[in-house]
Structure formats: structure tokens, C-alpha cells
Protein backbone atom coordinates (compact mmCIF):
# COMPACT_ATOMS: atom_id res chain seq x y z
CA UNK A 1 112.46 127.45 111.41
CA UNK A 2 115.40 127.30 109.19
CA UNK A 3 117.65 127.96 112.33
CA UNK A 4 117.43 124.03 112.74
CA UNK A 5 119.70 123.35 109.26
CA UNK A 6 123.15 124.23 111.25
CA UNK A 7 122.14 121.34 113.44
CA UNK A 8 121.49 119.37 110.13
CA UNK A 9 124.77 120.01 108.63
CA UNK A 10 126.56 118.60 111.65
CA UNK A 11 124.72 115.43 111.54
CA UNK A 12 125.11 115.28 107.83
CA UNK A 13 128.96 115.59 108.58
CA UNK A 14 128.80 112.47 111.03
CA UNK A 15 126.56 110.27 108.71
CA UNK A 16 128.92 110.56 106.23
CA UNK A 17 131.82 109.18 108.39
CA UNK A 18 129.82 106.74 110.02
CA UNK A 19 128.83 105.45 106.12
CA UNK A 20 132.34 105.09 105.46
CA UNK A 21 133.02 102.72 108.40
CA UNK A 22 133.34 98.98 107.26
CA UNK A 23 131.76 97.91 110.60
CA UNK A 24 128.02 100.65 109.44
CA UNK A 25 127.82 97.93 106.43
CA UNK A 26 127.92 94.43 108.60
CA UNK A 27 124.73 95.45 109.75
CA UNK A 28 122.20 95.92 107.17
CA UNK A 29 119.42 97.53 108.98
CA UNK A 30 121.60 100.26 110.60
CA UNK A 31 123.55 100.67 107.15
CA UNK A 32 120.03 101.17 105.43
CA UNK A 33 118.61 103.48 108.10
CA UNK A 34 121.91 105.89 108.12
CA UNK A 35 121.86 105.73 104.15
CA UNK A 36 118.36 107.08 104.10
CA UNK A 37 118.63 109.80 106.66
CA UNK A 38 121.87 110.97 104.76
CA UNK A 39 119.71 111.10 101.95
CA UNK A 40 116.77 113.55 103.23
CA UNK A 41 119.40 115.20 104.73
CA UNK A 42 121.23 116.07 101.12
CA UNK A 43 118.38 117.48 99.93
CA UNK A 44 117.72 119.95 102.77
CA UNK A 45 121.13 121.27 103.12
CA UNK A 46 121.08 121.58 99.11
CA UNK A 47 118.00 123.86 99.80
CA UNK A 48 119.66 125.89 102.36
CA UNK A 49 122.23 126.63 100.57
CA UNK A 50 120.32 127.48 97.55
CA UNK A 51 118.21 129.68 99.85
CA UNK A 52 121.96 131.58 101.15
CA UNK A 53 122.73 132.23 97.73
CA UNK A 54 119.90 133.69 96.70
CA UNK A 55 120.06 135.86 99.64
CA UNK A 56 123.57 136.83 99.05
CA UNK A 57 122.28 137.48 95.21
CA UNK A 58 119.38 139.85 96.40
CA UNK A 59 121.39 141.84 99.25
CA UNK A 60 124.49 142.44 96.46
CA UNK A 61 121.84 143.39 93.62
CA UNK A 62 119.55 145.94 95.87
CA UNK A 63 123.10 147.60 96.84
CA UNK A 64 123.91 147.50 93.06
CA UNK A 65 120.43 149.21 92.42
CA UNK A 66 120.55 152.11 95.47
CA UNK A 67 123.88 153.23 93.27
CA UNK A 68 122.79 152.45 89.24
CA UNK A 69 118.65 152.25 88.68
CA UNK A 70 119.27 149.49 86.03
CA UNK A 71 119.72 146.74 88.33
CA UNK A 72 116.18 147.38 90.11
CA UNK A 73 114.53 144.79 88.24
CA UNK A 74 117.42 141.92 88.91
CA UNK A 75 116.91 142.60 92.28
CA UNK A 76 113.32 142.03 91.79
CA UNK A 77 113.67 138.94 89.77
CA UNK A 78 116.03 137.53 92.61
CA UNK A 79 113.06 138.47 95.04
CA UNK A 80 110.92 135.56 93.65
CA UNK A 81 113.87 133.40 93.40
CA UNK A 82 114.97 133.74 97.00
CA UNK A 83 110.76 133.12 97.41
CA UNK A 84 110.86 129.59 95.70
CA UNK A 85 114.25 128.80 97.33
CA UNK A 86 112.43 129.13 100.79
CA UNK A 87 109.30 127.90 100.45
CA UNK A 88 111.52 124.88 98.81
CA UNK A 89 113.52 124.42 102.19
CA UNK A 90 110.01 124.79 104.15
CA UNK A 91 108.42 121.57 102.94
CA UNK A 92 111.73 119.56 103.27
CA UNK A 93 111.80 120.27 106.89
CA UNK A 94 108.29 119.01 107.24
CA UNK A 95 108.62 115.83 109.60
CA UNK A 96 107.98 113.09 106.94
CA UNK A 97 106.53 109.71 107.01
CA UNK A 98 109.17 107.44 107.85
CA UNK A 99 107.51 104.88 105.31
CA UNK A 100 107.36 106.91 102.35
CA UNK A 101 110.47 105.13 100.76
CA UNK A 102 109.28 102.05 100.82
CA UNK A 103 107.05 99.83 98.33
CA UNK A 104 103.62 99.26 98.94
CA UNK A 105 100.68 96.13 99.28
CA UNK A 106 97.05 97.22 98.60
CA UNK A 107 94.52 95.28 99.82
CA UNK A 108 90.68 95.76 98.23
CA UNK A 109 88.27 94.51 99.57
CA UNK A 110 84.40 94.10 98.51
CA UNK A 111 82.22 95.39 100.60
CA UNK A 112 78.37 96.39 100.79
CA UNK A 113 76.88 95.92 96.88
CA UNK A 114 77.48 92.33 96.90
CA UNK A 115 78.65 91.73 92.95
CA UNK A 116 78.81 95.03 92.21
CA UNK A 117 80.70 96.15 95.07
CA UNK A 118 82.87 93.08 94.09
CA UNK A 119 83.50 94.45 90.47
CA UNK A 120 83.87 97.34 91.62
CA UNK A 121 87.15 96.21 93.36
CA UNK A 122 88.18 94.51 90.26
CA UNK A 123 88.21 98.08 88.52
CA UNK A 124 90.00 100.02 91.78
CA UNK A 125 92.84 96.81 90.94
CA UNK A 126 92.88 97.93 87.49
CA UNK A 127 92.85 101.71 88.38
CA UNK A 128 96.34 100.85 90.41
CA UNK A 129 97.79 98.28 88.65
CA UNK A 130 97.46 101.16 85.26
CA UNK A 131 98.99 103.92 87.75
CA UNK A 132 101.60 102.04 88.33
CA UNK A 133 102.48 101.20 85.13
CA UNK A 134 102.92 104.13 84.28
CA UNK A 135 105.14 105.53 86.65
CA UNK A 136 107.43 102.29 85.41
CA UNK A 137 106.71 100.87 88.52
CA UNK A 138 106.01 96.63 88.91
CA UNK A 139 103.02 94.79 90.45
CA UNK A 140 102.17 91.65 91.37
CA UNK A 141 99.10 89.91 92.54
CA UNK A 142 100.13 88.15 95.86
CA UNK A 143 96.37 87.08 97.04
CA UNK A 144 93.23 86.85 95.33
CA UNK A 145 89.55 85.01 95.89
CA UNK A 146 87.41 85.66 92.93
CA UNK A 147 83.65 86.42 93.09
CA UNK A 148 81.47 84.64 90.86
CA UNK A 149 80.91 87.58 87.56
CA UNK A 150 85.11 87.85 87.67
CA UNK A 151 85.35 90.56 90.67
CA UNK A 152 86.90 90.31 93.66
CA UNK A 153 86.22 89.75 97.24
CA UNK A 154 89.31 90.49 97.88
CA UNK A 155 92.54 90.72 96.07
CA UNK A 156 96.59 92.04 97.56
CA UNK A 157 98.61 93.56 95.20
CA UNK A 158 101.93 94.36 95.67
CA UNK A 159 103.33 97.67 94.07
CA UNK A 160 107.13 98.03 93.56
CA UNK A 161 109.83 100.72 92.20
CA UNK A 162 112.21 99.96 90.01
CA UNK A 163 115.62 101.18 91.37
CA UNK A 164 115.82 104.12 94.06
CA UNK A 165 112.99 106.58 93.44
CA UNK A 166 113.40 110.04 94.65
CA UNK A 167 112.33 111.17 98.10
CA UNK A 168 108.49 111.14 97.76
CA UNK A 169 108.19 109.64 95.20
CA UNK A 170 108.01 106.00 95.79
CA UNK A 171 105.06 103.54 95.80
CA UNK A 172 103.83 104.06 99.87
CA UNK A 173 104.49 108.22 99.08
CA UNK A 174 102.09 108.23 96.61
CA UNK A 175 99.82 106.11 97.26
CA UNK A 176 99.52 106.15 101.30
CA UNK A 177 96.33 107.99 100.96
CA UNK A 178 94.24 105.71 99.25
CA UNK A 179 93.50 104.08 102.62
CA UNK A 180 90.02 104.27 103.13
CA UNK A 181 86.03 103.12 101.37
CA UNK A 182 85.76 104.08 98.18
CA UNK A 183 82.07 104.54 96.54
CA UNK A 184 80.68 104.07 93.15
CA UNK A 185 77.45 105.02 91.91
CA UNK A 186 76.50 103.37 88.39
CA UNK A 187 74.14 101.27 86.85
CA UNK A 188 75.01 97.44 87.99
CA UNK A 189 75.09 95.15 85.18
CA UNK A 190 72.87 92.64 87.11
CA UNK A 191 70.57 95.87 87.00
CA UNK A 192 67.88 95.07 84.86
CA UNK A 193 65.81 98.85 84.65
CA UNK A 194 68.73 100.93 84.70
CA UNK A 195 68.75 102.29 88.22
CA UNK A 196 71.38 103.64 89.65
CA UNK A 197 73.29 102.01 92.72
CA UNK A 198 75.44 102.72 95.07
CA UNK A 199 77.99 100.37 96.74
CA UNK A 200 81.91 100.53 98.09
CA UNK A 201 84.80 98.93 97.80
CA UNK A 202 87.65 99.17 101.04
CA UNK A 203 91.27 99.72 100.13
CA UNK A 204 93.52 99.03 102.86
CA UNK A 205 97.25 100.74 102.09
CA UNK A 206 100.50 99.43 103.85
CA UNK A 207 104.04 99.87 103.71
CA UNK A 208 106.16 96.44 102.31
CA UNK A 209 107.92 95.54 105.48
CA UNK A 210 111.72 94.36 104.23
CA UNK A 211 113.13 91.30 106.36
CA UNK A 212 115.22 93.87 108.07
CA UNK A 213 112.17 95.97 109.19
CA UNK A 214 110.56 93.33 111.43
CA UNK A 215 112.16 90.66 113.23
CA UNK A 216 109.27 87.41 113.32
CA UNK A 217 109.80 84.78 116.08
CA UNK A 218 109.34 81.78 114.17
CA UNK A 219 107.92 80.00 117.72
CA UNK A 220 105.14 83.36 117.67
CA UNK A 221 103.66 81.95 114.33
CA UNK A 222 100.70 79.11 113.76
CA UNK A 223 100.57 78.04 110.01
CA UNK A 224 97.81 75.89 109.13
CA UNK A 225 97.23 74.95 105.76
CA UNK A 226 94.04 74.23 103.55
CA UNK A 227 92.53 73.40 100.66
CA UNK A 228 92.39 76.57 98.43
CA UNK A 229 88.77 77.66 96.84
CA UNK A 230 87.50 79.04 94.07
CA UNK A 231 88.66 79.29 90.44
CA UNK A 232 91.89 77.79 89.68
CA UNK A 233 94.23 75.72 88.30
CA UNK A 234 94.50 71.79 87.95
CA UNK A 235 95.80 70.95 91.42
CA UNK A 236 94.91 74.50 93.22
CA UNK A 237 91.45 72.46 94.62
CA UNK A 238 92.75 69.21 94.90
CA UNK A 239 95.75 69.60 97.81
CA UNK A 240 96.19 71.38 100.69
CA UNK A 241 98.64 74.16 99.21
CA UNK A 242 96.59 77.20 101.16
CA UNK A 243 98.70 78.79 103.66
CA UNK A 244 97.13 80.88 107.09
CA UNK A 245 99.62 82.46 109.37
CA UNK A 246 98.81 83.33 112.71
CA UNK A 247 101.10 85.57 114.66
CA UNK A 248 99.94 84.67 117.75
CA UNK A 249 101.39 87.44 120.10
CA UNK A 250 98.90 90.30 118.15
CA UNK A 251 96.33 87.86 116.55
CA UNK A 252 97.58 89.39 113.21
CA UNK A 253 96.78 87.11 110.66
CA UNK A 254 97.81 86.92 106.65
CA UNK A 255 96.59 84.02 103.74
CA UNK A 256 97.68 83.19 100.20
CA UNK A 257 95.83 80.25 97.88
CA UNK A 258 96.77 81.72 94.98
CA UNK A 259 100.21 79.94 94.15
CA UNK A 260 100.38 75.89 93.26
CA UNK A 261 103.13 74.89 96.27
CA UNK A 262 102.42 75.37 99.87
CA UNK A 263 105.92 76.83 99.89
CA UNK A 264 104.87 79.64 97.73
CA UNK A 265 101.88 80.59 99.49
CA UNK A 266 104.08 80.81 102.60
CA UNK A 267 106.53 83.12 101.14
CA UNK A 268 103.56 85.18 99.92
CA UNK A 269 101.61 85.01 103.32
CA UNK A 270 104.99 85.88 105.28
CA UNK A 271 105.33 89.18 102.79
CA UNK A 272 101.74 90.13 103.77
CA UNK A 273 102.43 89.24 107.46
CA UNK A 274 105.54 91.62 107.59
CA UNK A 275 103.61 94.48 105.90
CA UNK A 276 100.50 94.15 108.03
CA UNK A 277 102.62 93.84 111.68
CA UNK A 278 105.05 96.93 110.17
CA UNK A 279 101.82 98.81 110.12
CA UNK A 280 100.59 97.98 113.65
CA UNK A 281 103.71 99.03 115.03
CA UNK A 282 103.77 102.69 112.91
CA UNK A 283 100.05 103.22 114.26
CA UNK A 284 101.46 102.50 117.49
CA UNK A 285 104.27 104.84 117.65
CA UNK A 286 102.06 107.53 115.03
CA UNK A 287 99.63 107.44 118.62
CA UNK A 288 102.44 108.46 120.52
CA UNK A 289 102.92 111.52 117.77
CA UNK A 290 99.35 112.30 118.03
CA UNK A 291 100.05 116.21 116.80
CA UNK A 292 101.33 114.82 113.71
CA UNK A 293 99.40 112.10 113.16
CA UNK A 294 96.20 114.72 113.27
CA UNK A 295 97.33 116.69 110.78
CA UNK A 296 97.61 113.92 108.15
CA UNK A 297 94.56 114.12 105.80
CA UNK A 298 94.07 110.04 106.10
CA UNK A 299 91.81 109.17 109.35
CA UNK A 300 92.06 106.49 111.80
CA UNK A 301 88.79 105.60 111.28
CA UNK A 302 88.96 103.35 107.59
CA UNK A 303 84.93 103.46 107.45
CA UNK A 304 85.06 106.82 106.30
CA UNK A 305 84.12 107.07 102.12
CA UNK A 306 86.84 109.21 101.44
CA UNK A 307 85.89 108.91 97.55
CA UNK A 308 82.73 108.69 95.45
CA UNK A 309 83.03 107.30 91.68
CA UNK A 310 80.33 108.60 89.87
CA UNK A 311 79.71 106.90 86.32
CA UNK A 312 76.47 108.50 84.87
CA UNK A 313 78.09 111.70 85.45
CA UNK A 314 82.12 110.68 84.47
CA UNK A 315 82.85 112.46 87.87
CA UNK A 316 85.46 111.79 90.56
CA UNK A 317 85.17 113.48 93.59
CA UNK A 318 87.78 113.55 96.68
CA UNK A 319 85.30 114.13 100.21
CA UNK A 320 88.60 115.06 102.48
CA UNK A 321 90.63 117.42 100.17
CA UNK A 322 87.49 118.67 98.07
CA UNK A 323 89.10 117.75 94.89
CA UNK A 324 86.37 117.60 92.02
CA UNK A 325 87.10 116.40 88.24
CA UNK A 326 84.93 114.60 85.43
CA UNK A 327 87.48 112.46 84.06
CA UNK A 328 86.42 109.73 85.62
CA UNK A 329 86.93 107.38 82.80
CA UNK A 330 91.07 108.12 82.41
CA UNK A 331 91.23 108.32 86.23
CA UNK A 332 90.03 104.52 86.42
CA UNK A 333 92.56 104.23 83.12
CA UNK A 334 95.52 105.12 85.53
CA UNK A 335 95.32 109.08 85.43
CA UNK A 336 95.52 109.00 88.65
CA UNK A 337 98.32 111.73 89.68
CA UNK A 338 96.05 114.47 90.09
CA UNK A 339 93.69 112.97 92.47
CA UNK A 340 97.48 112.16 94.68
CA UNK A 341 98.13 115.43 94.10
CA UNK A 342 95.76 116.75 96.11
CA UNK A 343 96.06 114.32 98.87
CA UNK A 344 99.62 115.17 99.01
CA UNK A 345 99.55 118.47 99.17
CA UNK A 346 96.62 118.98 101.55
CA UNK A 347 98.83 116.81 103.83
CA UNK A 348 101.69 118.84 103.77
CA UNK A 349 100.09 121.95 104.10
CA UNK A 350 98.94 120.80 107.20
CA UNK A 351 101.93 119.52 108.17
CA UNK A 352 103.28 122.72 108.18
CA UNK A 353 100.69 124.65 109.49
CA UNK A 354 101.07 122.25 112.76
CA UNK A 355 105.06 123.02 112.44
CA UNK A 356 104.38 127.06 112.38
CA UNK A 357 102.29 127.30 115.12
């Protein structure tokens, strides 16, 4: 497979003059898309030729050791390091997700449990909003309606990096895979004889859609507006500041009541909108790549409990990658990285057991 890099180079070699052509940068979208593919490119052809040298270091050092003994352990030293540099280049050339660089929205939702289940999401939107802290990254609550103990129904948060994080390791990389129902077993505190319940919370993951990433007919949209509900500031119940976008052509449709101005809310809704009609049009095209899109570990199907939270026994337990720990309490404190992890790495393994065979 690494036969392919020699092609790479080539392109590599034409990004980089196309980059330096005033007339790339007069079109931002093009500019951005050529910047990022020179980018993943860089770090493959670093690999390969990380993976020649350490070739060209084995081959000299085993003819060094047929003629003088002593240099039969380099050579086997430069055995694992020719090992590392491959497996290395492998992953790189795994097809990626052309999303992965981008910043994310999370959307929890309540769902069976009633309260609980809507406390429940209040502690997922801790669980991220702690993660993401402490990868330095910023949040911000861009939707929220309030149940009546101080949960949510449902809440959008936006996750962003600061500056340019590395390949894979932006907001939508890492957190792509918490898609799905999430379940918690615990004791309710409207639970007056201390029985254990079960109930779920949905999180639904999407990329941030940039306004270069989606071009929005302004003549496609419906806006109404409304009277926002629940808690809230001085004028949030008393004027129609709630803002519902329509887009009419897929039916997709986005809110925000949480900011005072109508104009607000529409900024917010149209951020939600671009994120939401971004991800139609992946799942779209991810159909047409239905080999790859199989050997991700997330499902189509978002019903699927692809977690369970369980508090009387401090355990977290991942149902698609089998991952098992009983941490539970610094997990829901932001210690989330290992649960990614293995997420991550079941999905690339995949990936390139698909790409082998």
C-alpha cells in the first residue's frame, strides 16, 4: 500500500504551487480546501520518508553485522524502528473523515426517564463542557430549554479549538463518536426507596459547518419567530425574540430562545442550521462510500445505547468497542480521553482492515 506515496509526492509538489498563486487565495473555500490537503499530505510524505531511512539504516547495519558481530544488535534495534516507522505511515494513509478538522455542536437530548433522563443530560453537558476544558478548547451554549429540577430537555453546545489543532485532534476528531443514546442506571433523586433506574439521554454529534462549507439560499429559508419559554431573563418571556428556521428544500429545521434580540437567536439558529444541513449532505455522500462508511464503529441507526453509566457500581462501559472502566465519577469530571481512545482506535483498525483486504 505504500506504493501510492510517489503519487502523493507529486500532488504535494502541485499544491504547493497552486498555494503560492495570488488567484488560490481570492477564493476562500478552494484556498482552505488545498491548505488542508497539503497538510495531511505533509505528514504522510514525512512518514515515508522516515520509513526510507530507516530502511536504508537497517540494510547498511545488517551488512555492517555479516562483516563485524558487534553491530548485530543495532541492526536489531533499527528492526523495531523501521516497525514503528511503518505502521506510522499505515494509519496516515487510512481514508479519513473529511470533517475531522473542524469544530463541533452537540446536541443532548432527554429522552425516556422523564426528569431523570433530563438530568441526566445536564451531567453528559457537564461531562463535555469539562473535556473540553481541558484540552484548552472553548464552548458555548447556543440553545437550551430547561426542565423543571435544572436538567435539560435539550441543550446545543458548541465546542471550539483554539488555533489549528493537529490532524486528529480537533473537536469533531475526537468527539465524532459520541453520536448515539447514552444510558444511566442510578438511584433518581425523585426516588423515594432507593431503587435503581434506568433512563437515556441522546447525543446527536455534528461537524460546525463554516459559511464557506454550505451555500444557504436565503429565498429556501422560513423564519418565524416566537415567544421564548421557560426560565429566563426579564424580557426573554415578554417579546417575540425566539427564532425557527425552516429550510424548506430538506424540511431541516434549527431554533434558538436563548439570547435577548431576535437578531441573536438568528445568528445562533443559522450556526445550527449550517451544521445540521453539512451533516445531511456527508451522510449523503458517506452512502455513496458505503465500504467505508461500514467500517466506522458509529451506526446509522442513533437508537442504538452505545453507552451505559452505571452509578451504584462507578462503572462506565462502551457496548460497541467493549471498553470497560470504574471511574465513572472522573469520566463524568472530564476524564474522558480514554473512553475516545477506544472509539478511535477501534475505528481505525477497521479502517484498515477494509483498506488491506
Amino acid at each position: 500500500m505504500f506504493e501510492a506515496v510517489e503519487s502523493y509526492v507529486a500532488e504535494h509538489s502541485e499544491l504547493e504551487s497552486r498555494l503560492s498563486a495570488p488567484e488560490t487565495h481570492a477564493d476562500p473555500r478552494l484556498a482552505k480546501t488545498l491548505n488542508q490537503r497539503y497538510a495531511q499530505l505533509s505528514s504522510i510524505i514525512a512518514a515515508y520518508r522516515a520509513w526510507q531511512v530507516a530502511g536504508d539504516d537497517l540494510g547498511a547495519a545488517r551488512e555492517l553485522a555479516a562483516e563485524d558481530s558487534s553491530f548485530a544488535e543495532e541492526a536489531e534495534s533499527l528492526v523495531g524502528r523501521q516497525t514503528e516507522a511503518a505502521e506510522r505511515l499505515r494509519y496516515l494513509l487510512i481514508p479519513r473523515d473529511p470533517a475531522d478538522d473542524k469544530d463541533t455542536l452537540l446536541e443532548v437530548k432527554s429522552g425516556e426517564g422523564g426528569e431523570e433522563s433530563a438530568l441526566f443530560a445536564a451531567d453528559l453537558l457537564r461531562m463535555y463542557t469539562r473535556y473540553a476544558e481541558q484540552r484548552g478548547w472553548r464552548t458555548e451554549i447556543l440553545d437550551a430549554t430547561e426542565s423543571d429540577l435544572g436538567g435539560y430537555k435539550s441543550v446545543t453546545l458548541a465546542v471550539k479549538a483554539k488555533g489549528t489543532p493537529a490532524p486528529g485532534e480537533g473537536p469533531f476528531a475526537q468527539l465524532k463518536f459520541e453520536g448515539g443514546v447514552h444510558r444511566v442506571q442510578r438511584v433518581p433523586i425523585t426516588e423515594s426507596q432507593g431503587r435503581v433506574h434506568t433512563s437515556a439521554a441522546g447525543v446527536l454529534v455534528l461537524p460546525e459547518a463554516e459559511t464557506v462549507d454550505v451555500t444557504i439560499d436565503d429565498n429556501d429559508l422560513r423564519i418565524d419567530v416566537y415567544r421564548s419559554s421557560g426560565p429566563g431573563g426579564q424580557s426573554v418571556n415578554t417579546t417575540d425574540s425566539a427564532v425557527r428556521i425552516t429550510h424548506v428544500p430538506t424540511g431541516i429545521v434549527a431554533s434558538c430562545q436563548n439570547e435577548k434580540s431576535q437578531l441573536q437567536n438568528k445568528e445562533q439558529a443559522m450556526r445550527i442550521l449550517r451544521a445540521r444541513l453539512l451533516a445531511a449532505a456527508q451522510e449523503e455522500a458517506d452512502a455513496e462510500a458505503s465500504d467505508i462508511r461500514r467500517s466506522q464503529v458509529r451506526t446509522v441507526d442513533r437508537s442504538e445505547r452505545i453507552r451505559t453509566y452505571n452509578y451504584p457500581e462507578n462503572r462506565i462501559s462502551d457496548h460497541r468497542t467493549g471498553y470497560k472502566s470504574y471511574n465513572l465519577d472522573q469520566v463524568l469530571d472530564g476524564d474522558l480521553q480514554p473512553v475516545l481512545d477506544s472509539c478511535i482506535q477501534a475505528d481505525l483498525d477497521a479502517r484498515l482492515a477494509t483498506l488491506e483486504n
